[in-house]
Protein backbone atom coordinates (compact mmCIF):
# COMPACT_ATOMS: atom_id res chain seq x y z
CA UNK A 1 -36.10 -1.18 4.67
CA UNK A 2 -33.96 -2.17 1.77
CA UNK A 3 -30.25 -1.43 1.24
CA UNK A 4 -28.98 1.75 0.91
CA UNK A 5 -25.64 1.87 -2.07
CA UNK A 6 -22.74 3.82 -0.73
CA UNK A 7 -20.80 3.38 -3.76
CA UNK A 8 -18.48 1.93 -0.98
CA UNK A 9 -16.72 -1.30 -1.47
CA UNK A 10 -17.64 -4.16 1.51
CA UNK A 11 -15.59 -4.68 4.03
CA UNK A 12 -15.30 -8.10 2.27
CA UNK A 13 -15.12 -10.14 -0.63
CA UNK A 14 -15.08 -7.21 -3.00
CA UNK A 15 -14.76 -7.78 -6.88
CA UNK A 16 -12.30 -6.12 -8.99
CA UNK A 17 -14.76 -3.11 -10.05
CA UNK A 18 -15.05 -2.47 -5.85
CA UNK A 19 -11.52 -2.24 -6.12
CA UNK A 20 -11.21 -0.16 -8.51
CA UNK A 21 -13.72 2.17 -6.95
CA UNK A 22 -11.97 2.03 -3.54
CA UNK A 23 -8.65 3.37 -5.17
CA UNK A 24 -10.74 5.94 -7.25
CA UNK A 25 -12.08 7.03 -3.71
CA UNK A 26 -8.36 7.51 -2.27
CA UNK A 27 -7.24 9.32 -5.71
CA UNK A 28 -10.10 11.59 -4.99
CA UNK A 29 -8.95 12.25 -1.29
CA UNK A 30 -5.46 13.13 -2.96
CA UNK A 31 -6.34 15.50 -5.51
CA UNK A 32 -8.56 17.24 -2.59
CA UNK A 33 -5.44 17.30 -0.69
CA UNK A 34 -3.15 18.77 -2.84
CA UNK A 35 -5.90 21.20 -4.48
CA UNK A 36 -6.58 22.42 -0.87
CA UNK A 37 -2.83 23.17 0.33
CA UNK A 38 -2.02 24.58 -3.07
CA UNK A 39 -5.20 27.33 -2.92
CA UNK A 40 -3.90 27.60 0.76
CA UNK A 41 0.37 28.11 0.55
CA UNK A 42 -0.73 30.31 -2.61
CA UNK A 43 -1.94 33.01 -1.11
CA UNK A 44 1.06 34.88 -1.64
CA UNK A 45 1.71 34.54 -5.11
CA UNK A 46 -1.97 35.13 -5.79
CA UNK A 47 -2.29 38.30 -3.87
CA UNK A 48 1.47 39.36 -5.26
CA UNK A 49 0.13 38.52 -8.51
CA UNK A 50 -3.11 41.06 -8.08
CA UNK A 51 -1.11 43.53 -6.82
CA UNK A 52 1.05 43.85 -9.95
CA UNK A 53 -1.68 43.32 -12.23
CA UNK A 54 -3.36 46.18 -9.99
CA UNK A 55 -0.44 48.67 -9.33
CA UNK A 56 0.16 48.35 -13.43
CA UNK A 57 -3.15 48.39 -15.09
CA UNK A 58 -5.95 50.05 -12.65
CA UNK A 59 -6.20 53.27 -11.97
CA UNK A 60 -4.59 54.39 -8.46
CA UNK A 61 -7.56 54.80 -6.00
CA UNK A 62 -9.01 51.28 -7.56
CA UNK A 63 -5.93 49.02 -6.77
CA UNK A 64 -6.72 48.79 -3.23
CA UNK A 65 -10.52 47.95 -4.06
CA UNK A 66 -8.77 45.12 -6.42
CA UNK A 67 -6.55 43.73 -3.62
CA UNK A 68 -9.80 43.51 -1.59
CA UNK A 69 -11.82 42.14 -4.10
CA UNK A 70 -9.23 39.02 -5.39
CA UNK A 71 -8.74 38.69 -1.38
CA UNK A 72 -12.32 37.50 -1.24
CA UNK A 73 -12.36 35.60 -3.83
CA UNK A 74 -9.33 33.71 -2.78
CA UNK A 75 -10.66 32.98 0.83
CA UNK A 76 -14.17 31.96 -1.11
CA UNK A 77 -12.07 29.75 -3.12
CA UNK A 78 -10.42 28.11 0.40
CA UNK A 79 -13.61 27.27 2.22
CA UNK A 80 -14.75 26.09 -1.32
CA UNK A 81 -12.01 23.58 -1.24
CA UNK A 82 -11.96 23.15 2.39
CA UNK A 83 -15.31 21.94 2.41
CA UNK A 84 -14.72 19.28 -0.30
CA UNK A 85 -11.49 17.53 1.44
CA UNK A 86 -13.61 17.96 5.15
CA UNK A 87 -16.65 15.98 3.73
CA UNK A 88 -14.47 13.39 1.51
CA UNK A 89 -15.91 10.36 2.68
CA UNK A 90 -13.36 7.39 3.98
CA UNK A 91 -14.27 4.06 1.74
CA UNK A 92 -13.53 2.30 5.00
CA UNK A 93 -15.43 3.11 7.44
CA UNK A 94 -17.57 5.93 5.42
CA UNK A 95 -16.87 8.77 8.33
CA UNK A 96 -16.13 11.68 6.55
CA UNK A 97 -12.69 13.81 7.51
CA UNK A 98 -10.74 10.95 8.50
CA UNK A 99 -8.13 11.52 5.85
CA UNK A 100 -5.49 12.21 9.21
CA UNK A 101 -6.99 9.83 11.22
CA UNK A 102 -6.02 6.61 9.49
CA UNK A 103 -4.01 7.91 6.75
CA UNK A 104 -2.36 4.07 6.27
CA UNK A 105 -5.20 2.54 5.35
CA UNK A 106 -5.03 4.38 1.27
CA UNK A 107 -3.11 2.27 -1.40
């Protein structure tokens, strides 16, 4: 069986491009990160948000079906992202969702 290319840098003697693909690996695990407690602490200014744009523009029996509806799509948008930073994959060790357990080992 031949080898298999991670894209991961070896555990040693890596050249500069490794390098620069191990740090592009962590700045991916970042912007997960961030993305995924942003659509999470949001909530509230998304669903105040759809409420106003609700209360103001749709007709009053349809603003409730609104909340519902952006509520959704939020909480699709959530496991969306929550997916993405549980399967980032460490350039490490290459387990994925280890982004808490060995959070010292990213530049």
């Amino acid at each position: 069986m031949g080898r298999v290319d991670s894209g991961l840098p070896p555990k040693t003697g890596s050249s500069v491009k490794m390098d620069k693909n191990y740090a592009d690996h962590w700045r991916r695990y970042k912007r997960l990160r961030m993305i995924f407690f942003l659509i999470l602490l949001g909530f509230p200014a998304w669903f105040f948000a759809a409420k106003t744009i609700a209360e103001t523009f749709a007709p009053p029996g349809l603003a409730d079906r609104i909340l519902f509806v952006s509520s959704v799509v939020w909480l699709a948008v959530l496991v969306i992202a929550s997916v993405q930073f549980s399967s980032w994959r460490c350039p490490s060790c290459g387990e994925s969702g280890v982004g808490f357990k060995h959070d010292d080992a990213y530049p």
